[in-house]
C-alpha atoms as a PDB file:
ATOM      1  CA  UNK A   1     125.285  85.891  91.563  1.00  0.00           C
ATOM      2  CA  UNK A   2     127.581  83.423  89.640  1.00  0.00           C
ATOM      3  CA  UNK A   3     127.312  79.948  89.340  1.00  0.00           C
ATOM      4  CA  UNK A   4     129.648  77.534  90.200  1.00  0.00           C
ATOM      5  CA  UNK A   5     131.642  77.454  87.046  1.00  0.00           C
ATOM      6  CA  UNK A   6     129.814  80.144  85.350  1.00  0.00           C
ATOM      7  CA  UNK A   7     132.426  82.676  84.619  1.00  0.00           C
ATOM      8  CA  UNK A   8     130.674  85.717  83.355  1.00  0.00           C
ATOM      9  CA  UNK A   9     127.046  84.787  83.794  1.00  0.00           C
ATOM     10  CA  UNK A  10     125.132  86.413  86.551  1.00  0.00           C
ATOM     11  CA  UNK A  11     121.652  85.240  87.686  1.00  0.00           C
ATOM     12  CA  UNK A  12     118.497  86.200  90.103  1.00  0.00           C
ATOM     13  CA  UNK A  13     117.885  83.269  92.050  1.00  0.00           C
ATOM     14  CA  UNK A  14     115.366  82.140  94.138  1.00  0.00           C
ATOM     15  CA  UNK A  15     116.083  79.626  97.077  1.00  0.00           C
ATOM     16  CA  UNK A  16     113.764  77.069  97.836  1.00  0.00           C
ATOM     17  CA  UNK A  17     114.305  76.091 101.850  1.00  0.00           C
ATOM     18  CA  UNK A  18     111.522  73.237 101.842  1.00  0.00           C
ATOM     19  CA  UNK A  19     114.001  71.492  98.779  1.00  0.00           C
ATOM     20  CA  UNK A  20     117.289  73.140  99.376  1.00  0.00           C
ATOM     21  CA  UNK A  21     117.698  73.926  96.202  1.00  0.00           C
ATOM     22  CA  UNK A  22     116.967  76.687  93.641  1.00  0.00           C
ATOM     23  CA  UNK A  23     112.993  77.299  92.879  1.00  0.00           C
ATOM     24  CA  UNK A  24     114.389  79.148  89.824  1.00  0.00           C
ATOM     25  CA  UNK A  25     117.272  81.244  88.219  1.00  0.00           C
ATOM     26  CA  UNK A  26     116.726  84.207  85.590  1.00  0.00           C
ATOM     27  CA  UNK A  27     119.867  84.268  83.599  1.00  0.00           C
ATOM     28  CA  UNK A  28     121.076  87.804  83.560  1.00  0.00           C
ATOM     29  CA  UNK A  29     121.567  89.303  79.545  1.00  0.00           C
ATOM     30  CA  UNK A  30     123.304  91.867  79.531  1.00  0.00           C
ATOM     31  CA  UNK A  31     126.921  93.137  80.104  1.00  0.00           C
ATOM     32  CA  UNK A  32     126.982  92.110  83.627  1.00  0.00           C
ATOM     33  CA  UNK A  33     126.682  95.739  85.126  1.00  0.00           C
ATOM     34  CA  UNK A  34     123.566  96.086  86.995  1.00  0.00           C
ATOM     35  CA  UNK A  35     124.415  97.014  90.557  1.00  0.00           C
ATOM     36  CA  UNK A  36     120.907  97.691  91.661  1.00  0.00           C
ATOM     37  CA  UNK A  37     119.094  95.315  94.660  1.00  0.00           C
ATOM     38  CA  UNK A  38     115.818  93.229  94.167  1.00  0.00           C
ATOM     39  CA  UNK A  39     112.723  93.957  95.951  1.00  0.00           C
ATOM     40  CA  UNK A  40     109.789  91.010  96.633  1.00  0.00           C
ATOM     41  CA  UNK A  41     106.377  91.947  97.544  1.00  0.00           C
ATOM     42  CA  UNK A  42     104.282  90.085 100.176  1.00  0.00           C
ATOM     43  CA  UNK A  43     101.991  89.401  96.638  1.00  0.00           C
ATOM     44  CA  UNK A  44     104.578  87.258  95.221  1.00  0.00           C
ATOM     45  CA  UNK A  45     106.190  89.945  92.588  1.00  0.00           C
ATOM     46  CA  UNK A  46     109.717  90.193  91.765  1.00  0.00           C
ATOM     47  CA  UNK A  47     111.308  93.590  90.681  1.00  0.00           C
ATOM     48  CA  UNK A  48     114.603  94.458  90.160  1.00  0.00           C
ATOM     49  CA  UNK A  49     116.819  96.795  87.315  1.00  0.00           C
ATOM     50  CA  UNK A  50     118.646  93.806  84.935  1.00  0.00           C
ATOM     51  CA  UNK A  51     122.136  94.295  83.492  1.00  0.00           C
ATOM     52  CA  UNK A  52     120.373  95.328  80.214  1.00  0.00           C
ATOM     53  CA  UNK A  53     118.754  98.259  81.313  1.00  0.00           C
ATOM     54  CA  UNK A  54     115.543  96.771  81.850  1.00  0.00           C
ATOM     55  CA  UNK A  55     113.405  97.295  84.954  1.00  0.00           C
ATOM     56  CA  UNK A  56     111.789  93.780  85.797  1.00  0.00           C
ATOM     57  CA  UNK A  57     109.176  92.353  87.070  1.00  0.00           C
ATOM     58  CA  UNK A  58     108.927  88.547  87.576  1.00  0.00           C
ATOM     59  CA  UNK A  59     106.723  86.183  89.154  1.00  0.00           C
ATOM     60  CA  UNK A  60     108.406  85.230  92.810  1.00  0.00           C
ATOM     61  CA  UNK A  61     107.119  81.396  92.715  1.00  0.00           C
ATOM     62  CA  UNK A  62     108.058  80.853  89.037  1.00  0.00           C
ATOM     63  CA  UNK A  63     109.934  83.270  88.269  1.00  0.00           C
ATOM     64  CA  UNK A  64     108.275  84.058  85.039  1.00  0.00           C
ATOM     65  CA  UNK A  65     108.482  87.359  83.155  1.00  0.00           C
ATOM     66  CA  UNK A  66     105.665  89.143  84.101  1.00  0.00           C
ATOM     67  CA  UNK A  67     106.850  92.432  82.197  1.00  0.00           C
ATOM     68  CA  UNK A  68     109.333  94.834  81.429  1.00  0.00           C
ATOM     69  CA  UNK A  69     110.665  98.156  80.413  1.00  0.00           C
ATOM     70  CA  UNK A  70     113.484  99.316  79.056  1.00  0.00           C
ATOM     71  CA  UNK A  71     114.936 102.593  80.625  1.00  0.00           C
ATOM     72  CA  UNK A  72     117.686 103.121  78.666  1.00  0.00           C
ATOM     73  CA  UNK A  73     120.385 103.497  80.819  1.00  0.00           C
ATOM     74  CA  UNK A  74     122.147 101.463  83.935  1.00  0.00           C
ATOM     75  CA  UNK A  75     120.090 101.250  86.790  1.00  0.00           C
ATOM     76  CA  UNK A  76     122.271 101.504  90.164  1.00  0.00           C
ATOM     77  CA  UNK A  77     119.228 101.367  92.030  1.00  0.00           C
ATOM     78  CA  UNK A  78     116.949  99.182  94.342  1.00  0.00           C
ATOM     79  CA  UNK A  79     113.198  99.376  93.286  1.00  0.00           C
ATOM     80  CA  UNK A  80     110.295 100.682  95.709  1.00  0.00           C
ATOM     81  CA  UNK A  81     106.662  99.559  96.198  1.00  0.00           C
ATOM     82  CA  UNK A  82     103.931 102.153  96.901  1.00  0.00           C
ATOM     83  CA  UNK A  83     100.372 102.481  97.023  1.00  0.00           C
ATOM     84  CA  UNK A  84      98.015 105.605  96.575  1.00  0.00           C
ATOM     85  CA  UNK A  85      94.359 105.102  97.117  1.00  0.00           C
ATOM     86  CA  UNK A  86      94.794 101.376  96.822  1.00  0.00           C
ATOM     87  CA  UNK A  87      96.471 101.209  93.136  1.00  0.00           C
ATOM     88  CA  UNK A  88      99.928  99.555  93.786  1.00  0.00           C
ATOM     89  CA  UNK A  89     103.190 101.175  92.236  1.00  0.00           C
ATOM     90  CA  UNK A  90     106.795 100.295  91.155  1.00  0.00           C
ATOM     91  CA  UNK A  91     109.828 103.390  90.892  1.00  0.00           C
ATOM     92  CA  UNK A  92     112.683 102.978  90.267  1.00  0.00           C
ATOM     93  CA  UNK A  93     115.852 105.358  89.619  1.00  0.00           C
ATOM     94  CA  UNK A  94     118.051 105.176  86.720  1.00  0.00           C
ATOM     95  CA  UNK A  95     120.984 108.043  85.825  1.00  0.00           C
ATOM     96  CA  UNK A  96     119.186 111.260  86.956  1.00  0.00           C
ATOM     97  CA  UNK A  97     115.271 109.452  86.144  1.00  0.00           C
ATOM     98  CA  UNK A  98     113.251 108.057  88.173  1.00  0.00           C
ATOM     99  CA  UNK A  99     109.974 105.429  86.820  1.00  0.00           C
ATOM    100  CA  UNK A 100     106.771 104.656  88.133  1.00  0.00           C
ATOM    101  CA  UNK A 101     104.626 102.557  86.833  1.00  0.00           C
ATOM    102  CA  UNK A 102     101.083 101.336  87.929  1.00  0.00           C
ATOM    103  CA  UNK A 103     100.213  97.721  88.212  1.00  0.00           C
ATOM    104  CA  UNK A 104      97.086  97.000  86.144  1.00  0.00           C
END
């Protein structure tokens, strides 16, 4: 999403509706491409595929970099959240991949 004014940059935001205002922003690097969604978890986590080919994950109340992986290629996709014998896990698909990774 694009600022007012902000030709060019693109940003994850995160609303605040006690304050009405923005809780953060995450300032979006790369060549303003990334047409995948954002997924939040009922833990607070933030994951999404940035414009740089990176698959995030941020803190929801700070947003804070919490870590990251570059796949190498555009990621068109929305991430997913699952759990197997009570490990979580993030996927997401990029080109003709798809990554999962395992929370620690």
């Amino acid at each position: 999403m694009q600022g007012v004014g902000e030709t060019g940059k693109e940003y994850i935001n995160a609303f605040d509706l006690r304050t009405l205002d923005f809780a953060w922003r995450d300032l979006q690097i790369g060549l303003n491409k990334g047409w995948g969604g954002v997924m939040s978890t009922g833990t607070g986590l933030v994951a999404y595929g940035d414009d740089a080919q990176n698959f995030v994950i941020l803190n929801g109340y700070t947003g804070k970099l919490l870590w990251h992986f570059n796949v190498g290629q555009l990621i068109r996709a929305s991430p997913m959240s699952y759990a197997i014998n009570g490990k979580q896990y993030f996927a997401i698909a990029a080109g003709s991949d798809v990554f999962s990774f395992a929370l620690p």
